[in-house]
N, C-alpha and C. Protein backbone atom coordinates (compact mmCIF):
# COMPACT_ATOMS: atom_id res chain seq x y z
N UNK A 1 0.83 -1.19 0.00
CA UNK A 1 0.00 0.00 0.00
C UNK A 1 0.87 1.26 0.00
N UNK A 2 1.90 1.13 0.57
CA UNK A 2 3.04 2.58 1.01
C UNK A 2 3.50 2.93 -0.54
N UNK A 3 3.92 1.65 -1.08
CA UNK A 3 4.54 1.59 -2.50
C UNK A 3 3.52 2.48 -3.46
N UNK A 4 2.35 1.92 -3.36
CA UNK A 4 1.34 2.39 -4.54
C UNK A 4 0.73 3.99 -4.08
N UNK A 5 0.73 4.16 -2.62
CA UNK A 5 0.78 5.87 -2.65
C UNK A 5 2.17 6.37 -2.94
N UNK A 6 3.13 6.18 -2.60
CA UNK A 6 4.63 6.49 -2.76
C UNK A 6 4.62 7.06 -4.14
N UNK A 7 3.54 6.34 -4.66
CA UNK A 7 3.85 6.61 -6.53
C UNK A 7 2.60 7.13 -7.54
N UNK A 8 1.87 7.73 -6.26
CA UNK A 8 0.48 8.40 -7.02
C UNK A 8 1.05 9.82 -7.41
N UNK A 9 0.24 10.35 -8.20
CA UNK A 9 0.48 11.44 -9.25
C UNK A 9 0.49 12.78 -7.91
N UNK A 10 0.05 12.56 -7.27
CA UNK A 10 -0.08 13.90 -6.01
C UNK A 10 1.16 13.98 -5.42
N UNK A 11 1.36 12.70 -4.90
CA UNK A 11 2.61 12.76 -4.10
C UNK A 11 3.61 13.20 -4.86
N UNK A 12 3.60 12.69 -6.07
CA UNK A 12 5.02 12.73 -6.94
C UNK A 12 5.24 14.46 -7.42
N UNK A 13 3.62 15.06 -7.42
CA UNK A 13 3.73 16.41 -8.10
C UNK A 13 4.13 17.25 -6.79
N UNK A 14 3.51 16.92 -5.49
CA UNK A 14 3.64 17.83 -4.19
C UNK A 14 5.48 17.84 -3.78
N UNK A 15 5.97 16.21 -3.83
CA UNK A 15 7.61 16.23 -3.68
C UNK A 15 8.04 16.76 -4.83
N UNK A 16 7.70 17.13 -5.72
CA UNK A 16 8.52 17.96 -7.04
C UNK A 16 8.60 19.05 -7.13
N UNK A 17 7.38 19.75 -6.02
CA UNK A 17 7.36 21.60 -5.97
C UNK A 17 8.96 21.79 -5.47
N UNK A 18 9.63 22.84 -5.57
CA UNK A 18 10.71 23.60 -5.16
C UNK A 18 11.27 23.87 -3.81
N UNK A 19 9.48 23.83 -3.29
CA UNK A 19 9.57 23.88 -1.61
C UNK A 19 9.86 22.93 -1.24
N UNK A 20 9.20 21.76 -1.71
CA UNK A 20 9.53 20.63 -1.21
C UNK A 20 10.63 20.11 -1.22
N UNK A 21 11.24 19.96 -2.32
CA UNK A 21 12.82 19.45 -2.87
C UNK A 21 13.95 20.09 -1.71
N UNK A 22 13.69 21.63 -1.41
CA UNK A 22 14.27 22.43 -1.09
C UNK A 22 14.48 22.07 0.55
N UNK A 23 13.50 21.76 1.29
CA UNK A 23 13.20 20.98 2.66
C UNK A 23 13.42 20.16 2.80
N UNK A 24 13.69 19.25 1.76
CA UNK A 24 13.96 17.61 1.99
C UNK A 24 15.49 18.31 2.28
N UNK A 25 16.42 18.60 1.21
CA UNK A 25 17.98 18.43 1.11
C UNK A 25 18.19 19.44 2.52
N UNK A 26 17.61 20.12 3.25
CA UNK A 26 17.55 21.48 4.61
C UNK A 26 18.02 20.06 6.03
N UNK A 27 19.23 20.34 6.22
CA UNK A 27 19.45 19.60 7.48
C UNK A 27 18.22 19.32 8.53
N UNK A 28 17.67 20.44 8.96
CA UNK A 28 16.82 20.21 10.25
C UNK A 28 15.34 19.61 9.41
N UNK A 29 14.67 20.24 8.44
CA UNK A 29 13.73 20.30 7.79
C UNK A 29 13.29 18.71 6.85
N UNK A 30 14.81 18.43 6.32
CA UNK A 30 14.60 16.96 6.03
C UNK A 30 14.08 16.14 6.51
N UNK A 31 14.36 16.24 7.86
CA UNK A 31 13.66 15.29 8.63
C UNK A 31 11.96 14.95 8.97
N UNK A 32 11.69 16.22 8.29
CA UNK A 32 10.03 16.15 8.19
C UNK A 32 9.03 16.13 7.36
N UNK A 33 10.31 15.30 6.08
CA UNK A 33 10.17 14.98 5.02
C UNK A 33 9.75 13.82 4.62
N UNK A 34 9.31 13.29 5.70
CA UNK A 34 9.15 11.84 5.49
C UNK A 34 7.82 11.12 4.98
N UNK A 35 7.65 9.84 4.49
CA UNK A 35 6.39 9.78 3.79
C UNK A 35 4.96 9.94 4.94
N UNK A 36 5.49 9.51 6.26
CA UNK A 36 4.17 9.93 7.07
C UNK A 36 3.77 11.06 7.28
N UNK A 37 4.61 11.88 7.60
CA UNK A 37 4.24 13.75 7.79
C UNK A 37 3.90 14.26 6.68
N UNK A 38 4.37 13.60 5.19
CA UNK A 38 3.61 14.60 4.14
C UNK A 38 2.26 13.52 4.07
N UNK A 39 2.23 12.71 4.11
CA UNK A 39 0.53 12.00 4.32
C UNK A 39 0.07 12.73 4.77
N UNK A 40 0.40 12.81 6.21
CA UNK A 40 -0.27 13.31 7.19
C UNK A 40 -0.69 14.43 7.27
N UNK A 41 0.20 15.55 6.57
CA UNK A 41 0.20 16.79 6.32
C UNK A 41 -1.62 17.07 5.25
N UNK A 42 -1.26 16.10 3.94
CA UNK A 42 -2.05 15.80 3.22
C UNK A 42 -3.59 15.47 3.45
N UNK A 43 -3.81 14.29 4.31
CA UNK A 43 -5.32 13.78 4.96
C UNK A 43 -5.57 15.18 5.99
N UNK A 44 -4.47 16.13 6.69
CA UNK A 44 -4.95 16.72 7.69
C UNK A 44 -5.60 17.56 6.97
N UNK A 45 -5.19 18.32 5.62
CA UNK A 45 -5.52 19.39 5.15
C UNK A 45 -6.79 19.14 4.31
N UNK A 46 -7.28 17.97 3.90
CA UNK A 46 -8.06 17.06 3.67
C UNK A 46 -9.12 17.49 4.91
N UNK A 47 -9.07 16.89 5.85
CA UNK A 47 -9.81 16.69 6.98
C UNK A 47 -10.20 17.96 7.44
N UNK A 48 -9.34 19.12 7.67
CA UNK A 48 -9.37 20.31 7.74
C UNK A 48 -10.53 21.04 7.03
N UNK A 49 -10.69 20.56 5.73
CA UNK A 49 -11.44 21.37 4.81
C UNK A 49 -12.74 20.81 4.85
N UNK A 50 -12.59 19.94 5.40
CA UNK A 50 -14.03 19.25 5.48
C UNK A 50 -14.89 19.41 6.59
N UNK A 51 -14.16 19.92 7.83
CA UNK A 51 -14.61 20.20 9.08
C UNK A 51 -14.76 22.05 8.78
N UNK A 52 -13.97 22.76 8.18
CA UNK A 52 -14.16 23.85 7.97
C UNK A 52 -15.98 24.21 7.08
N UNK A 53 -15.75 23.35 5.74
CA UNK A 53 -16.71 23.63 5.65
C UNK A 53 -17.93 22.90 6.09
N UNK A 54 -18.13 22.34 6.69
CA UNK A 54 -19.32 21.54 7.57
C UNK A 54 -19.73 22.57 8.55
N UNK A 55 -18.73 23.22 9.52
CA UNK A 55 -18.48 24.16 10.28
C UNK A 55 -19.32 25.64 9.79
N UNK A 56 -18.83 26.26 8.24
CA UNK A 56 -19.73 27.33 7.76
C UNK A 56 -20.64 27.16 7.27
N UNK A 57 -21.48 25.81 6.42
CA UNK A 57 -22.64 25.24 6.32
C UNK A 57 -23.72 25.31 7.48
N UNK A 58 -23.49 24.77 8.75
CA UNK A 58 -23.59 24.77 9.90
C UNK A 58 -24.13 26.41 10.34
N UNK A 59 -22.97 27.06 10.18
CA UNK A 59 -23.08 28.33 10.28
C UNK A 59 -24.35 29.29 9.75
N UNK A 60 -24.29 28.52 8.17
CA UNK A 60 -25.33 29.31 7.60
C UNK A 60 -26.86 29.02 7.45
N UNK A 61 -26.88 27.37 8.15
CA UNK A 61 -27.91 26.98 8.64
C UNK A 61 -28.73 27.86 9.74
N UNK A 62 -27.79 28.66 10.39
CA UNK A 62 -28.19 29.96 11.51
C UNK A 62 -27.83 28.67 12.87
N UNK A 63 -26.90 27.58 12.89
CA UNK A 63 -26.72 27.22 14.25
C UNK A 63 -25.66 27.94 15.16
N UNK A 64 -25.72 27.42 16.33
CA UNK A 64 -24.78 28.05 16.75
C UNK A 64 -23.26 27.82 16.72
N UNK A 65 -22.37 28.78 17.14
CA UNK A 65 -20.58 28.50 17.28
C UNK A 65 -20.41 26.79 17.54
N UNK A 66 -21.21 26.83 19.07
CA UNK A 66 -20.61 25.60 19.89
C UNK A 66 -21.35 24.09 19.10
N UNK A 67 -22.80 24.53 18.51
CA UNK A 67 -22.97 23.51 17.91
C UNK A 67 -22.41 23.15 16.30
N UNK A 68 -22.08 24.07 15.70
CA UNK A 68 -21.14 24.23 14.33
C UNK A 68 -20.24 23.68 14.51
N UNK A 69 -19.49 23.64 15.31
CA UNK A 69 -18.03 23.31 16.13
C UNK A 69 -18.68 22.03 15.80
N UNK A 70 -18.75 21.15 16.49
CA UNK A 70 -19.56 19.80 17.20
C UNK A 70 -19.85 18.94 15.63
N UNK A 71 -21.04 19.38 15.19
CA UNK A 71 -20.74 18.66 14.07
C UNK A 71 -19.86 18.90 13.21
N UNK A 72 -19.11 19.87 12.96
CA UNK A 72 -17.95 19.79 11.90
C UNK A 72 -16.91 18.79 12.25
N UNK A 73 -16.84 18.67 14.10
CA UNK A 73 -16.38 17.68 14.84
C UNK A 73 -15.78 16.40 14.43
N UNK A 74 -17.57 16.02 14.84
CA UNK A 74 -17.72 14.34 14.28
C UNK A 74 -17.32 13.66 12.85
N UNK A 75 -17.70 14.73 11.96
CA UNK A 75 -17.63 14.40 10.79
C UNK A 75 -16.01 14.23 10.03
N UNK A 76 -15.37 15.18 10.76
CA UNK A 76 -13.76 15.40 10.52
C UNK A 76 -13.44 14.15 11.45
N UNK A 77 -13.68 13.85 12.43
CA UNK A 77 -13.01 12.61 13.18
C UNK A 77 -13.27 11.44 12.37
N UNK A 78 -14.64 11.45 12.16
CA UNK A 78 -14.95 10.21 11.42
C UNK A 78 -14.28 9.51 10.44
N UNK A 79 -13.97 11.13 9.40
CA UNK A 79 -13.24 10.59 8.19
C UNK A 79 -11.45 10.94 8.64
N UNK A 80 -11.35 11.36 9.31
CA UNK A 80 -9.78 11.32 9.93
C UNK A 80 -9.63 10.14 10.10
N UNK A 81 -10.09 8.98 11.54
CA UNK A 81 -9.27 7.82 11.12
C UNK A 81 -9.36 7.21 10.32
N UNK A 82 -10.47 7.26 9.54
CA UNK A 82 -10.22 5.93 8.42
C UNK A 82 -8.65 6.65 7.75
N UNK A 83 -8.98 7.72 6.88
CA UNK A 83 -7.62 7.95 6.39
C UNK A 83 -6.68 7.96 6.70
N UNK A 84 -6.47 8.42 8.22
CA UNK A 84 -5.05 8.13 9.23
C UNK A 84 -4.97 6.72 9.27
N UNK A 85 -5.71 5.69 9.45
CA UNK A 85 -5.32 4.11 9.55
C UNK A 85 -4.66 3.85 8.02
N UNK A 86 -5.68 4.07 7.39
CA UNK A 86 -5.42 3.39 6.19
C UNK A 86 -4.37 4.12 5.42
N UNK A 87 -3.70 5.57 5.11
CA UNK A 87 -3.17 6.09 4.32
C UNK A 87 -1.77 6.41 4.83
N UNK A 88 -1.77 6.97 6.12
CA UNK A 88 -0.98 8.07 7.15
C UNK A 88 0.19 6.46 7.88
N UNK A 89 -0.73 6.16 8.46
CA UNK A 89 -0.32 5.20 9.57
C UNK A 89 0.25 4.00 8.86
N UNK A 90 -0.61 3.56 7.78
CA UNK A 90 -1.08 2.58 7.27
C UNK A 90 -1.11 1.17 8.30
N UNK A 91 -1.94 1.14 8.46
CA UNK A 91 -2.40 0.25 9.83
C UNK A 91 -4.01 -0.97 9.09
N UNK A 92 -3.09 -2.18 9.01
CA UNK A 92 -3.88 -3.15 8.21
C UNK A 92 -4.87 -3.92 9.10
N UNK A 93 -4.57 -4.08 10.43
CA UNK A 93 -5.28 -4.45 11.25
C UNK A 93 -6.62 -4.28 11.55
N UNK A 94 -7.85 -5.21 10.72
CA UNK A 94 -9.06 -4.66 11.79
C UNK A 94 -9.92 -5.64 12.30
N UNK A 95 -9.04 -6.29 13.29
CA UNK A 95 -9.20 -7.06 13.85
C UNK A 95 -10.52 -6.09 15.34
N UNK A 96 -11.27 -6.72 15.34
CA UNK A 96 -11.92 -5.89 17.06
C UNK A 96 -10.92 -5.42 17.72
N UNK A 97 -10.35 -5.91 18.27
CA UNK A 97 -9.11 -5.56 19.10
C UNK A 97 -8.40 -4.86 18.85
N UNK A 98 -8.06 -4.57 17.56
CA UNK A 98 -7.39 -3.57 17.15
C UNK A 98 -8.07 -2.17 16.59
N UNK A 99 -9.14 -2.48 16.07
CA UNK A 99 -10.32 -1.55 16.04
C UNK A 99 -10.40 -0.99 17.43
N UNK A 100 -10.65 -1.69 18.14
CA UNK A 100 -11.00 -0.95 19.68
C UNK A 100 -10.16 -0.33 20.57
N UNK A 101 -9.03 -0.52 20.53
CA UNK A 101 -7.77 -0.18 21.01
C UNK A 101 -7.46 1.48 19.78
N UNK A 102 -7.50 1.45 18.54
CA UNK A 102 -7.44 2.32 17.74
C UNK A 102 -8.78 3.09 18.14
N UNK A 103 -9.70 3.08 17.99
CA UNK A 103 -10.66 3.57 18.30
C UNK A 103 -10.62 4.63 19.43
N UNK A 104 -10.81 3.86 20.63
CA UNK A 104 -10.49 4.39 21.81
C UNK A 104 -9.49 5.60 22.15
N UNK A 105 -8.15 5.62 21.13
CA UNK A 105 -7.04 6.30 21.70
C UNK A 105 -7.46 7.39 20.92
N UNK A 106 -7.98 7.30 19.50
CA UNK A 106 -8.33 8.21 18.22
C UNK A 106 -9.19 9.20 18.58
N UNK A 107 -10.31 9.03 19.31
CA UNK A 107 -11.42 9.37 20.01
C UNK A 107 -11.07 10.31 21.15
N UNK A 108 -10.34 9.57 21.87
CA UNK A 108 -9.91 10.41 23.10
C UNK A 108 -9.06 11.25 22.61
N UNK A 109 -8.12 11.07 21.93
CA UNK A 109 -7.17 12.41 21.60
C UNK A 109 -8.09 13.64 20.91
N UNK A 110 -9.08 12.93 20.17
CA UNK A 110 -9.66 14.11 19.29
C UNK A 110 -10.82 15.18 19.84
N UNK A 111 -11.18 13.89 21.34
CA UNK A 111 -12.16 14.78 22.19
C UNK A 111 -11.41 15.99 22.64
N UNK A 112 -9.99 15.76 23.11
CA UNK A 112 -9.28 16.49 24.17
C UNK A 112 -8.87 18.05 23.12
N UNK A 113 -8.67 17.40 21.89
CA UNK A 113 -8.61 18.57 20.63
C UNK A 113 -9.59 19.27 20.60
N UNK A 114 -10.71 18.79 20.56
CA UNK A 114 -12.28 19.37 20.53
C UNK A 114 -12.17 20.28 21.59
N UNK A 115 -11.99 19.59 22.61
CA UNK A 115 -12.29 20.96 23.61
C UNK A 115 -11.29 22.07 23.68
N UNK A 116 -10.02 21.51 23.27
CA UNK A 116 -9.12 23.09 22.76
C UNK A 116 -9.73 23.75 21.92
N UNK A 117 -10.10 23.65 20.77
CA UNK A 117 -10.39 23.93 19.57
C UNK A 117 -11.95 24.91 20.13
N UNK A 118 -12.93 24.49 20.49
CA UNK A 118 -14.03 24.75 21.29
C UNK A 118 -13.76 26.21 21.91
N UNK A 119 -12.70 25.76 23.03
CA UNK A 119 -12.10 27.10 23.74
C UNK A 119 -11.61 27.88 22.82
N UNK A 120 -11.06 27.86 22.07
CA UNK A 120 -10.03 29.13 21.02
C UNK A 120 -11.38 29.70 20.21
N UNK A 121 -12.50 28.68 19.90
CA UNK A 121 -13.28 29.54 18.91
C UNK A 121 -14.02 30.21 19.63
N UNK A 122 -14.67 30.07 20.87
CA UNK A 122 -15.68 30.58 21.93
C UNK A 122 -15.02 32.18 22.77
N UNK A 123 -13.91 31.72 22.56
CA UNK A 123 -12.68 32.98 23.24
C UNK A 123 -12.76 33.54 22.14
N UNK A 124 -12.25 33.44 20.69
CA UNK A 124 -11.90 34.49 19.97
C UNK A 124 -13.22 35.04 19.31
N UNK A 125 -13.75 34.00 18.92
CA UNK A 125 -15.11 34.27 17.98
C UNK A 125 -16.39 35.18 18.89
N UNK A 126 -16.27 34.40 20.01
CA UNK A 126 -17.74 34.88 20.84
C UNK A 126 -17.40 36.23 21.56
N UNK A 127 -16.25 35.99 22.34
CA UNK A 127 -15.84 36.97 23.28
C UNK A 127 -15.07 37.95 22.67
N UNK A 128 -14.27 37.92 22.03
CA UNK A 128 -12.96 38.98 21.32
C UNK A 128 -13.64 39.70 19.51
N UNK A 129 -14.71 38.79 19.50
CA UNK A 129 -15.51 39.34 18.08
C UNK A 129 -14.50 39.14 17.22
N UNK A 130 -13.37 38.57 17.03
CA UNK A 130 -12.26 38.41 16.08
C UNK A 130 -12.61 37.57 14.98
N UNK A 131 -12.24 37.72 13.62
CA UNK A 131 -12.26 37.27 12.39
C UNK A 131 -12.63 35.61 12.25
N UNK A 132 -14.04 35.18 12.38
CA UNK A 132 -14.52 33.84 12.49
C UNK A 132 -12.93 32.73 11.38
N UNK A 133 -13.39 33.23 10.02
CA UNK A 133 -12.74 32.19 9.16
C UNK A 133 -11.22 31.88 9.67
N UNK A 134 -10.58 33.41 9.88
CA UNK A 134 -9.41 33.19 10.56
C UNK A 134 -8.74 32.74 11.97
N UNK A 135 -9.85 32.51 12.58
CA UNK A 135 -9.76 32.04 13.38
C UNK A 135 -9.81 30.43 13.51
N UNK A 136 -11.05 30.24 12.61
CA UNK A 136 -10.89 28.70 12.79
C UNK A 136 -10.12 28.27 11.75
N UNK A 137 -9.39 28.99 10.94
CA UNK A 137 -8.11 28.04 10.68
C UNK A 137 -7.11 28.33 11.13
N UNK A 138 -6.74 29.47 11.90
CA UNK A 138 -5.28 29.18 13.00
C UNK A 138 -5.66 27.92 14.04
N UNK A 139 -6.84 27.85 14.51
CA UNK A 139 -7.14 26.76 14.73
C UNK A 139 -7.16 25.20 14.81
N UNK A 140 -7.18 25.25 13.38
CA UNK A 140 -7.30 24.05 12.97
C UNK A 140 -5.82 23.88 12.99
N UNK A 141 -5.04 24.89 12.32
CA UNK A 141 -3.70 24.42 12.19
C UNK A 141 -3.21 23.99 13.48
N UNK A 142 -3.58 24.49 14.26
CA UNK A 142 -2.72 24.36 15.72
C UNK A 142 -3.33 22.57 16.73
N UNK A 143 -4.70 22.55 15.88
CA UNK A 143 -5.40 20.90 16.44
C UNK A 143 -4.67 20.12 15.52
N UNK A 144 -3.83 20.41 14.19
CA UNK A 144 -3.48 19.38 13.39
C UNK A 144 -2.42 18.50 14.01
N UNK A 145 -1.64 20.04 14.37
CA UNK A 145 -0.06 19.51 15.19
C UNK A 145 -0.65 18.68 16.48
N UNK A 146 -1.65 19.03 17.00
CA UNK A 146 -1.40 18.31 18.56
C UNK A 146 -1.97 16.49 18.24
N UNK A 147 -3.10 16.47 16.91
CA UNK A 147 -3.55 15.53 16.73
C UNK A 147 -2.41 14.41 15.76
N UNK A 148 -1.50 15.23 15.09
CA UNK A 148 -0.66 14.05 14.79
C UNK A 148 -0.02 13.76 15.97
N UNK A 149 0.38 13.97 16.80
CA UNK A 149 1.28 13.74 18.17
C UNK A 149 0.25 12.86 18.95
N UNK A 150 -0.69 13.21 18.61
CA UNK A 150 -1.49 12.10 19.75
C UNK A 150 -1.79 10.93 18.65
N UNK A 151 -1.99 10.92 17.53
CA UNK A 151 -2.29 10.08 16.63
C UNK A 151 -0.83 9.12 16.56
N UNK A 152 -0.03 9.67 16.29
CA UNK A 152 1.61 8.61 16.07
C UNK A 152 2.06 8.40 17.49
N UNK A 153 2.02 9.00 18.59
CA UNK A 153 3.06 8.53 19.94
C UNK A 153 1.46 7.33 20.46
N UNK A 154 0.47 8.01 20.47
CA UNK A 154 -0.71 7.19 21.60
C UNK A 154 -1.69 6.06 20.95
N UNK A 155 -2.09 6.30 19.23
CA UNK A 155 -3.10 5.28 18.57
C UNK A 155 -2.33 4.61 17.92
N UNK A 156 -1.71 5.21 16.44
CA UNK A 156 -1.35 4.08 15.72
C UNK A 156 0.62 3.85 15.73
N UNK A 157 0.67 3.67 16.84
CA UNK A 157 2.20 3.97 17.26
C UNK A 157 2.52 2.63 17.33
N UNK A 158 3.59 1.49 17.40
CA UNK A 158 3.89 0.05 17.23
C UNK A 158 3.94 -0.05 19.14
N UNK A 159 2.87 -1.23 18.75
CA UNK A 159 2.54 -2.00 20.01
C UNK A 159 3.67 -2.80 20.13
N UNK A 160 4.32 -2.78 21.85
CA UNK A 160 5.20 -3.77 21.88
C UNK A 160 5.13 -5.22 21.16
N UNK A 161 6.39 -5.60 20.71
CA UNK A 161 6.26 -7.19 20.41
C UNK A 161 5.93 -7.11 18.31
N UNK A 162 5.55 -6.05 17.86
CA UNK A 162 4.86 -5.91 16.94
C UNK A 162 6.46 -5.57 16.18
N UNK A 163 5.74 -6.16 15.02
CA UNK A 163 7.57 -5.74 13.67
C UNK A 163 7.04 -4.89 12.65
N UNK A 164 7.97 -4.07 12.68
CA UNK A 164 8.24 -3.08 11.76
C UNK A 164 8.36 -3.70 10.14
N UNK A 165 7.44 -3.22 9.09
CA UNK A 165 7.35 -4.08 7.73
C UNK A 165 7.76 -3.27 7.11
């Protein structure tokens, strides 16, 4: 599966931009060059856009912040792990047990995001009257970073005993 994204037309055109080339050969920067962080980078911005706009749909339905928030939520989590298992992580396992164990950690990290994310829009949006769109994407950017960290060290991170393929 790594092989056959490794060699889709996106990946190959996104590692060919200038920036990219340019970051890979960058001592410190190389290192975050790797095929999981630009996945990851990829499904987040993916996931991002999908919770964004669910979020101003929501919006223009006339609901509120905290409930806009909420379902743009679910719907971004939902389709986050599948793509984080299957694309990011690549995690073949779906065994119950491994479903549930993935599940569980995916969930909880993304609740604990939610309620950051919750707080920054309720603070800036409700209370500070500050720039809705821009807000919820400094936002988002800032739940992406904490959710790959909880996604690679706590869900789909190698269970002891488990080999590296």
């Amino acid at each position: 599966m790594k092989d056959k994204i490794l060699n889709s037309g996106l990946l190959r055109f996104l590692t060919g931009l200038k920036i990219c080339r340019w970051a890979a050969a960058h001592p410190l920067l190389g290192k975050f060059c790797s095929y999981e962080v630009i996945s990851y980078l990829i499904c987040g911005v993916l996931t991002t856009a999908l919770d964004y706009i669910v979020h101003f749909v929501c919006r223009g339905l006339g609901l509120s912040t905290g409930l806009s928030l909420t379902i743009a939520w679910i719907s971004a989590v939902i389709f986050a792990y599948f793509v984080n298992k299957i694309f990011v992580f690549l995690s073949t396992d779906w065994s119950a047990g491994t479903l549930a164990h993935e599940l569980t950690g995916f969930v909880s990290c993304r609740i604990a995001s939610y309620f950051m994310n919750l707080a920054i829009m309720l603070v800036t949006v409700d209370v500070l009257h500050w720039n809705e769109p821009l807000m919820k994407l400094l936002s988002g950017i800032l739940v992406m970073i904490v959710n790959y960290f909880g996604s690679k060290l706590l869900v789909f991170g190698r269970r002891k005993g488990e080999i590296e393929s």
